[in-house]
Protein backbone atom coordinates (compact mmCIF):
# COMPACT_ATOMS: atom_id res chain seq x y z
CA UNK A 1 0.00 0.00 0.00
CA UNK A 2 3.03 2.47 0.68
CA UNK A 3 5.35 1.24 -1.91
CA UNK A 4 4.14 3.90 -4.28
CA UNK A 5 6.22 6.73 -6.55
CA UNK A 6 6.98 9.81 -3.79
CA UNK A 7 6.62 12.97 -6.05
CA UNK A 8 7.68 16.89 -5.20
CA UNK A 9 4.10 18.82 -5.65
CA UNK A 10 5.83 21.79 -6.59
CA UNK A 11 7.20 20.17 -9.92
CA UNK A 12 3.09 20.20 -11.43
CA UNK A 13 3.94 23.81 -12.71
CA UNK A 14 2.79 26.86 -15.92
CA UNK A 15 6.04 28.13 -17.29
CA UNK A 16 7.14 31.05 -15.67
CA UNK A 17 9.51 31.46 -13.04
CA UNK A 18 7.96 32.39 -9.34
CA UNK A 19 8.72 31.93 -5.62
CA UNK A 20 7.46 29.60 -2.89
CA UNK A 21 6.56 31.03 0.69
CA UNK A 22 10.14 31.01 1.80
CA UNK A 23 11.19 33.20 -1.40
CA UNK A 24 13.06 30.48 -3.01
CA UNK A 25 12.66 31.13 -6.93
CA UNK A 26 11.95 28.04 -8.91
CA UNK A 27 10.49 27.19 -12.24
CA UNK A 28 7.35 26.80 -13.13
CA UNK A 29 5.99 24.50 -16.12
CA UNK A 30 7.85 21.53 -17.56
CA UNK A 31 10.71 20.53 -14.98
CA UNK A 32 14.05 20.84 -15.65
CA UNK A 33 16.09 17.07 -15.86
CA UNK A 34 17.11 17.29 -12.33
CA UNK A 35 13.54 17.92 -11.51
CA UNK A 36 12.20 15.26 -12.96
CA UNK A 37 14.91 12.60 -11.78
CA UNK A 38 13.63 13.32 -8.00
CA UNK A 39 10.15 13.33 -8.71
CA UNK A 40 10.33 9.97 -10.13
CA UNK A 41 12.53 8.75 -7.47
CA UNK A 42 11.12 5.95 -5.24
CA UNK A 43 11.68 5.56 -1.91
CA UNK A 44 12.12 1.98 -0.55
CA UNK A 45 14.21 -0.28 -0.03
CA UNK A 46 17.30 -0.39 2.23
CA UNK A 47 19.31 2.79 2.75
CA UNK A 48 22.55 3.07 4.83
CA UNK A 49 22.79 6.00 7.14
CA UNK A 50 26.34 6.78 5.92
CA UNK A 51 29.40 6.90 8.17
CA UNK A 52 32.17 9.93 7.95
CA UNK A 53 35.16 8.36 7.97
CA UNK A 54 37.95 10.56 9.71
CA UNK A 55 41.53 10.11 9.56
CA UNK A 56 44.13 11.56 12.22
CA UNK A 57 40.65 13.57 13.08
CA UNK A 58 39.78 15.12 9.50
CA UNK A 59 36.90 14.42 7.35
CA UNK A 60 38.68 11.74 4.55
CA UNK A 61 36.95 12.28 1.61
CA UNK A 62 39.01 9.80 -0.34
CA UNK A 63 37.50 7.16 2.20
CA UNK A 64 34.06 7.88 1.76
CA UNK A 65 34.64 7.87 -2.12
CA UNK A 66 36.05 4.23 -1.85
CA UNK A 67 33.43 2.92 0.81
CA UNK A 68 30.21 4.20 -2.42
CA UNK A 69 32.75 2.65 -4.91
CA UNK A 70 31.79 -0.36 -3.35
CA UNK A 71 28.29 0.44 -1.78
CA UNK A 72 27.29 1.13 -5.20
CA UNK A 73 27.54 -2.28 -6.75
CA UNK A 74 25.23 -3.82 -4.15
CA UNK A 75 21.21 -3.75 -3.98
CA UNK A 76 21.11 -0.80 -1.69
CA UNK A 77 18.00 1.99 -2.91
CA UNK A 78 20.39 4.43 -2.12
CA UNK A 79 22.10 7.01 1.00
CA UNK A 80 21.61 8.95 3.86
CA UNK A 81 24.31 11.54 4.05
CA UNK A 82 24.59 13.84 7.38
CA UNK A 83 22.38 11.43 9.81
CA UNK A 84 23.10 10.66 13.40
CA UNK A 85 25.33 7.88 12.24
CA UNK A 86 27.19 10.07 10.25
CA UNK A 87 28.36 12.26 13.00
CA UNK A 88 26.55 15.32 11.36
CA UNK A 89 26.24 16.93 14.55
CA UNK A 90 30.29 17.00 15.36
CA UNK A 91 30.60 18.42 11.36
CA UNK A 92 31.39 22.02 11.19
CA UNK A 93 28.94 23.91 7.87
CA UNK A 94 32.39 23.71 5.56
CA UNK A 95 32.91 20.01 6.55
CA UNK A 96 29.27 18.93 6.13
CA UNK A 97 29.01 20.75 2.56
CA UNK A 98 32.07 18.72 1.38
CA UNK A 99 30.65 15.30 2.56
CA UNK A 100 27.56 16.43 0.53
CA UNK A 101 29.18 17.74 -2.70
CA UNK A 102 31.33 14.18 -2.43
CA UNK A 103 28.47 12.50 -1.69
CA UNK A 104 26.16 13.06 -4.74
CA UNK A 105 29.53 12.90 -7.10
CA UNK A 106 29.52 9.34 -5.89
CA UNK A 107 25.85 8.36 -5.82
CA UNK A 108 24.29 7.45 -9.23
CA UNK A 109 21.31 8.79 -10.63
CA UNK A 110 19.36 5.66 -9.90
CA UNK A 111 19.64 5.72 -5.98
CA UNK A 112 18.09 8.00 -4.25
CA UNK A 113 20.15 10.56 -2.26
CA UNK A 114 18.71 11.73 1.63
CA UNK A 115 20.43 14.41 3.73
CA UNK A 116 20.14 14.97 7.49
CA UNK A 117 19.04 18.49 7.13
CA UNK A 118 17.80 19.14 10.39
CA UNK A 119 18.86 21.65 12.69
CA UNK A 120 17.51 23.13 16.17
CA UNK A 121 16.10 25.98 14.92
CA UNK A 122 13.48 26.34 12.14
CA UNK A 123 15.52 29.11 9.96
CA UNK A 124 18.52 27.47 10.38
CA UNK A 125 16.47 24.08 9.50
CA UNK A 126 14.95 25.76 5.90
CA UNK A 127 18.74 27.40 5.26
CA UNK A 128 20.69 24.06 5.30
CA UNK A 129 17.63 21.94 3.36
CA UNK A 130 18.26 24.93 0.85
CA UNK A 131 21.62 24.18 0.61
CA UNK A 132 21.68 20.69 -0.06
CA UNK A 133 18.82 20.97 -2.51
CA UNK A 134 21.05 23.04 -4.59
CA UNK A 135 23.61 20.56 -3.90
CA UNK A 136 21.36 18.04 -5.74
CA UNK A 137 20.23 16.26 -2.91
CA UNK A 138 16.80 14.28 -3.60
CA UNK A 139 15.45 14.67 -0.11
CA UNK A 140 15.42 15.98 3.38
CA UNK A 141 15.55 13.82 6.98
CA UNK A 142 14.67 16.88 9.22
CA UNK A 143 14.81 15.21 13.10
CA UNK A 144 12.78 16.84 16.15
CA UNK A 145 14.49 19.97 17.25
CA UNK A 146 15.23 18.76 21.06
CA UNK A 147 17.32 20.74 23.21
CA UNK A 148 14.29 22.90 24.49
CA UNK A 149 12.65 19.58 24.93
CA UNK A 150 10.16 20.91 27.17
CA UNK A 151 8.82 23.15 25.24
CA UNK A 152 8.55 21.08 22.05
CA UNK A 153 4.66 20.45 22.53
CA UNK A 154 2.75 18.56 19.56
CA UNK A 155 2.05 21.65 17.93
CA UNK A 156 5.36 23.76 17.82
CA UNK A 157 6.51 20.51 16.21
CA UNK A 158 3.74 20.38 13.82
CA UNK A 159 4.22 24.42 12.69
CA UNK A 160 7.94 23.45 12.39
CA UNK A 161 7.89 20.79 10.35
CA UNK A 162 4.97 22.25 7.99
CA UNK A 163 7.26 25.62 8.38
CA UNK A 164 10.35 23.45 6.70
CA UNK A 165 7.86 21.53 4.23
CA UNK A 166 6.69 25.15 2.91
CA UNK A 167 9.79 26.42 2.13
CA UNK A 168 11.84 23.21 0.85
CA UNK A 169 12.16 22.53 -2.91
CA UNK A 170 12.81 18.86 -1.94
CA UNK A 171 10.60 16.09 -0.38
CA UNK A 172 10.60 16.06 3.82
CA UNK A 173 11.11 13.12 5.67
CA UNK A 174 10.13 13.18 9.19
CA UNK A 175 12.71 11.46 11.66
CA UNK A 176 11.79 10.04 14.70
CA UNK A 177 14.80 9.01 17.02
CA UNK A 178 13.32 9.47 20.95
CA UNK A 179 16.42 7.19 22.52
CA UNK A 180 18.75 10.45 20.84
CA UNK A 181 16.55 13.38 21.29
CA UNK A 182 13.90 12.45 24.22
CA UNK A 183 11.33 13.28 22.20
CA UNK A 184 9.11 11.07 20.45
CA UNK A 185 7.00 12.10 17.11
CA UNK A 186 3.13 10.32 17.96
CA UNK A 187 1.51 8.18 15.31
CA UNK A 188 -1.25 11.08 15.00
CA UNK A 189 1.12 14.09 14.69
CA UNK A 190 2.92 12.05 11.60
CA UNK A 191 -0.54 11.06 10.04
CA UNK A 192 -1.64 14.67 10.23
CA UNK A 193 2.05 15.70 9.03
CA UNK A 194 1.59 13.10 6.14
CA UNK A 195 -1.32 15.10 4.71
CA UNK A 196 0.90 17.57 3.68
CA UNK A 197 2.40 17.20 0.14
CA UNK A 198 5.61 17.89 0.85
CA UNK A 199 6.15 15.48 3.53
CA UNK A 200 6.76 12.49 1.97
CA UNK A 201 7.65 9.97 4.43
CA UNK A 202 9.36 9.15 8.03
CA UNK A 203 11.97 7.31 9.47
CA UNK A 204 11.09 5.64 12.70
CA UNK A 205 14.24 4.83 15.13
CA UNK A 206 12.12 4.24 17.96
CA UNK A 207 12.26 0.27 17.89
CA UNK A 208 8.06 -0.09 18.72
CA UNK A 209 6.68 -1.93 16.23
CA UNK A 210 3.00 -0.95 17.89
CA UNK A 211 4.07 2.66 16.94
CA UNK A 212 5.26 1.72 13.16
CA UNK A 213 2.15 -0.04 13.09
CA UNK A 214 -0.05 2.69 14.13
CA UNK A 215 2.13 5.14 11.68
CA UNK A 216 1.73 2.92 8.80
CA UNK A 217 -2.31 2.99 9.10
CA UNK A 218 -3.04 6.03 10.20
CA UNK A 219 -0.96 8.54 7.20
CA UNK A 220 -1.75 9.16 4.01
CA UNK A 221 -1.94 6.36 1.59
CA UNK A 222 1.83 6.40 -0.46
CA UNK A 223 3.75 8.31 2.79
CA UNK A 224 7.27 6.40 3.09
CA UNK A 225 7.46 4.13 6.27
CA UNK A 226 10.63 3.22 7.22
CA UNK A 227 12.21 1.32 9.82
CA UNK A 228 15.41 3.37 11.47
CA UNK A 229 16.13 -0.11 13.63
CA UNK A 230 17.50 -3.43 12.20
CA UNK A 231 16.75 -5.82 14.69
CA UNK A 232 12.96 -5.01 13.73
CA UNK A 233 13.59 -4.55 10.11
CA UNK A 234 11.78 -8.07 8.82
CA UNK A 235 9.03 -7.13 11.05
CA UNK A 236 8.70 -3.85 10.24
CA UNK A 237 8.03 -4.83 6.54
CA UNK A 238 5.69 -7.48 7.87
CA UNK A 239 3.01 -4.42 8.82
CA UNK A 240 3.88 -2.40 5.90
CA UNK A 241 6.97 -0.69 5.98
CA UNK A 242 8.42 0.73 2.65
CA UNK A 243 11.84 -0.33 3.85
CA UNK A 244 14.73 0.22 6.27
CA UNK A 245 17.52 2.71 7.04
CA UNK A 246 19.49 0.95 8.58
CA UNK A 247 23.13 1.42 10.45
CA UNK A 248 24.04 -2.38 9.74
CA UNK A 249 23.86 -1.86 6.31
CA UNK A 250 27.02 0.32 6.12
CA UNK A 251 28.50 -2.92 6.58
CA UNK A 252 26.61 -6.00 5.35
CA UNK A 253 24.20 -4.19 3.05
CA UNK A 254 23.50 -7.70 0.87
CA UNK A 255 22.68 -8.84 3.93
CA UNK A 256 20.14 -6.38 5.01
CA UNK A 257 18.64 -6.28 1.15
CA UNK A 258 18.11 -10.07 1.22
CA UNK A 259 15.96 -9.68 3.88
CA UNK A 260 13.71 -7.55 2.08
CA UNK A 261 13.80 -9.52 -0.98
CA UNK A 262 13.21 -12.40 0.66
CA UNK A 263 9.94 -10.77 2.28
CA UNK A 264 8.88 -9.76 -1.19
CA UNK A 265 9.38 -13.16 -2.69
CA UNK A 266 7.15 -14.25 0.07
CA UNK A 267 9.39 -16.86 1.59
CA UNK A 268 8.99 -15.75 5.37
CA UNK A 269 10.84 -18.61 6.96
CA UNK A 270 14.18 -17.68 5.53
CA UNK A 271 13.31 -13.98 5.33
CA UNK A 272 13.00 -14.51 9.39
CA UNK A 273 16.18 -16.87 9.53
CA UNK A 274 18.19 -14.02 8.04
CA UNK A 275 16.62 -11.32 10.78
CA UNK A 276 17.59 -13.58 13.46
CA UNK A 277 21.16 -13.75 12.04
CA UNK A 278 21.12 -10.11 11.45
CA UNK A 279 20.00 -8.97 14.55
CA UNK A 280 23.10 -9.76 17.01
CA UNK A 281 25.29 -7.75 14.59
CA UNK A 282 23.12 -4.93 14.22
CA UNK A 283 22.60 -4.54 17.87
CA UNK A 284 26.81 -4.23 18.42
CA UNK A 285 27.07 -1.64 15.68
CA UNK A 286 24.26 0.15 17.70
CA UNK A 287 23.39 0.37 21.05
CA UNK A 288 26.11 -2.07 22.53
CA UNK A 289 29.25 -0.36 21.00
CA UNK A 290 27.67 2.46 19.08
CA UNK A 291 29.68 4.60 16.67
CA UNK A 292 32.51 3.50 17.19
CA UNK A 293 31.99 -0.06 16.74
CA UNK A 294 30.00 0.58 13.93
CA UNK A 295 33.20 1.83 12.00
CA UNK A 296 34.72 -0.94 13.85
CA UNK A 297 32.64 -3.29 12.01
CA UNK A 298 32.87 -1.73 8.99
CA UNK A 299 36.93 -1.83 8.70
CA UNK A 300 36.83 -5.40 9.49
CA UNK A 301 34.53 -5.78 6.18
CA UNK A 302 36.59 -4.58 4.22
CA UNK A 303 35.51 -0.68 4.26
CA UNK A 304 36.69 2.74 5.46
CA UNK A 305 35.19 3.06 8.95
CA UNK A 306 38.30 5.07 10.58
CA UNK A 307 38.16 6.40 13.61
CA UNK A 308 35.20 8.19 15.23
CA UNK A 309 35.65 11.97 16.14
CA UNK A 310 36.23 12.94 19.69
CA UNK A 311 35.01 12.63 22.58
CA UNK A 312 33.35 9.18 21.14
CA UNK A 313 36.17 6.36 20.85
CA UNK A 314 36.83 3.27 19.30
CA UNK A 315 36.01 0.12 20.54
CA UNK A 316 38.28 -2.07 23.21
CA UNK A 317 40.08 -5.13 21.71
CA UNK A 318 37.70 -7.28 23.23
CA UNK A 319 34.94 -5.66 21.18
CA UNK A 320 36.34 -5.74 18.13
CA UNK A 321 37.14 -9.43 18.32
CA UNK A 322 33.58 -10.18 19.62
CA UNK A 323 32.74 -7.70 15.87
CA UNK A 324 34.92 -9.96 14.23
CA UNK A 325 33.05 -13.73 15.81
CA UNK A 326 30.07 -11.86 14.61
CA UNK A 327 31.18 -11.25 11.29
CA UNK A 328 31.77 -14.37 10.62
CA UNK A 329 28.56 -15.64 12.34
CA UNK A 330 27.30 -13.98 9.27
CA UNK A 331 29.06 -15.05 7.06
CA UNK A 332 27.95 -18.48 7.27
């Protein structure tokens, strides 16, 4: 029911040039190619949440080049550039623009490119969604502003989020990530988000499958579901979910998109045999060694995970060899 064609609304245009409520000119009439690439662009599948590799502390560009030389001849949909996983928040705006321009150099046409656009404020928010529009990215992730927690009521986040949908030349997608930000985005304020054109989907990190359920049937028919946890992925797709972006995937992303192929071929036994091997992996790359081990995992795979950027660490020996037995638990 969800895996449907997202399309930009403000591509169905007469042919003059105009401005949207934010100011930002734009074309009206038939769309330029670029246009017309993202409104065709489907969202589903399974999408990494990109690391940044670092080396002796600075953004290696020449690392994240090799790691989509090889990401790119797998099955995954396509990226997320500048998301919690990607250590977008301990990027400076010169840093983060570089990963982005490096980013969609690497990325074909055919898979779709997301940025992390979100910031804590809702100018700031529109500014850098501008900016990696014109950068060519595809879409938006735009997570719950959270430092003011308290005052981020149900309806400041709905006027935000509209606020950021208005003004953006690019599809929105929500993200939900309560364990990061201590706020959590409720199945009704996503449905009612999902009426609005221009937000075309969500990405739920909050593990409840009750909640992915609920977010699933109550939003608009064709808004993007996904799953922002792996050891739920297989049942996430099980109640409708459009796909995953997932962490694991930086590493083992045939892995993660034989689970979903499995699903769609309807053979559920293996597709849950493959979850159940997944799922110890994905949980060290998260919540057990985080970041770190993540990148960990990912130079023991034969990718560019480097080191994470201080204060976070890498992993103890003893992690990385318990990576490693996983790995090859895997592998089998």
């Amino acid at each position: 029911m969800h895996d449907q064609e997202i399309v930009n609304p403000s591509l169905k245009i007469p042919a003059v040039w105009t401005q949207n409520r934010a100011g930002h000119a734009f074309q009206r009439g038939k769309p330029a190619p670029e246009k017309e690439r993202r409104r065709m662009m489907k969202l589903s599948g399974v999408i990494p949440p990109i690391t940044t590799p670092f080396q002796k502390g600075n953004v290696s560009l020449d690392g994240l080049k090799e790691n989509f030389h090889k990401w790119n001849k797998t099955g995954l949909s396509g990226y997320l550039v500048l998301g919690s996983n990607g250590e977008a928040v301990y990027l400076n705006d010169k840093e983060k623009m570089k990963v982005m321009e490096a980013s969609r150099e690497s990325i074909p046409q055919s898979k779709v490119m997301i940025v992390g656009t979100g910031m804590e404020s809702t100018r700031e928010t529109i500014r850098f969604t501008h900016q990696a529009a014109k950068i060519g990215a595809d879409f938006g992730l735009v997570v719950t502003p959270s430092y003011f927690k308290g005052s981020m009521k149900p309806q400041v986040l709905y006027d935000h989020f509209i606020a950021v949908a208005e003004a953006s030349q690019i599809g929105i997608l929500l993200y939900n990530v309560p364990q990061f930000t201590g706020i959590n985005l409720d199945p009704e304020l996503v449905a009612k988000l999902s009426s609005h054109p221009n937000i075309v989907g969500v990405k739920d990190s909050s593990g409840n499958i009750g909640q992915l359920n609920d977010i699933i049937h109550l939003s608009k028919n064709g808004f993007a579901v996904f799953v922002g946890s792996a050891p739920v992925f297989f049942p996430a797709l099980c109640v409708g979910a459009v796909g995953g972006i997932l962490a694991v995937a930086n590493v083992v992303p045939e892995e993660c998109v034989g689970i979903q192929k499995l699903f769609q071929q309807g053979n559920m036994d293996e597709a849950r045999t493959w979850q159940n091997r997944l799922t110890p992996l994905a949980k060290a790359v998260t919540v057990k060694f985080g970041i770190g081990g993540l990148k960990a995992a990912m130079n023991l795979a034969g990718y560019f995970g480097g080191d994470p950027r201080l204060p976070l660490k890498r992993p103890s020996k003893e992690a990385e060899e318990e990576l490693k037995k996983l790995l090859a638990q895997m592998k089998k």
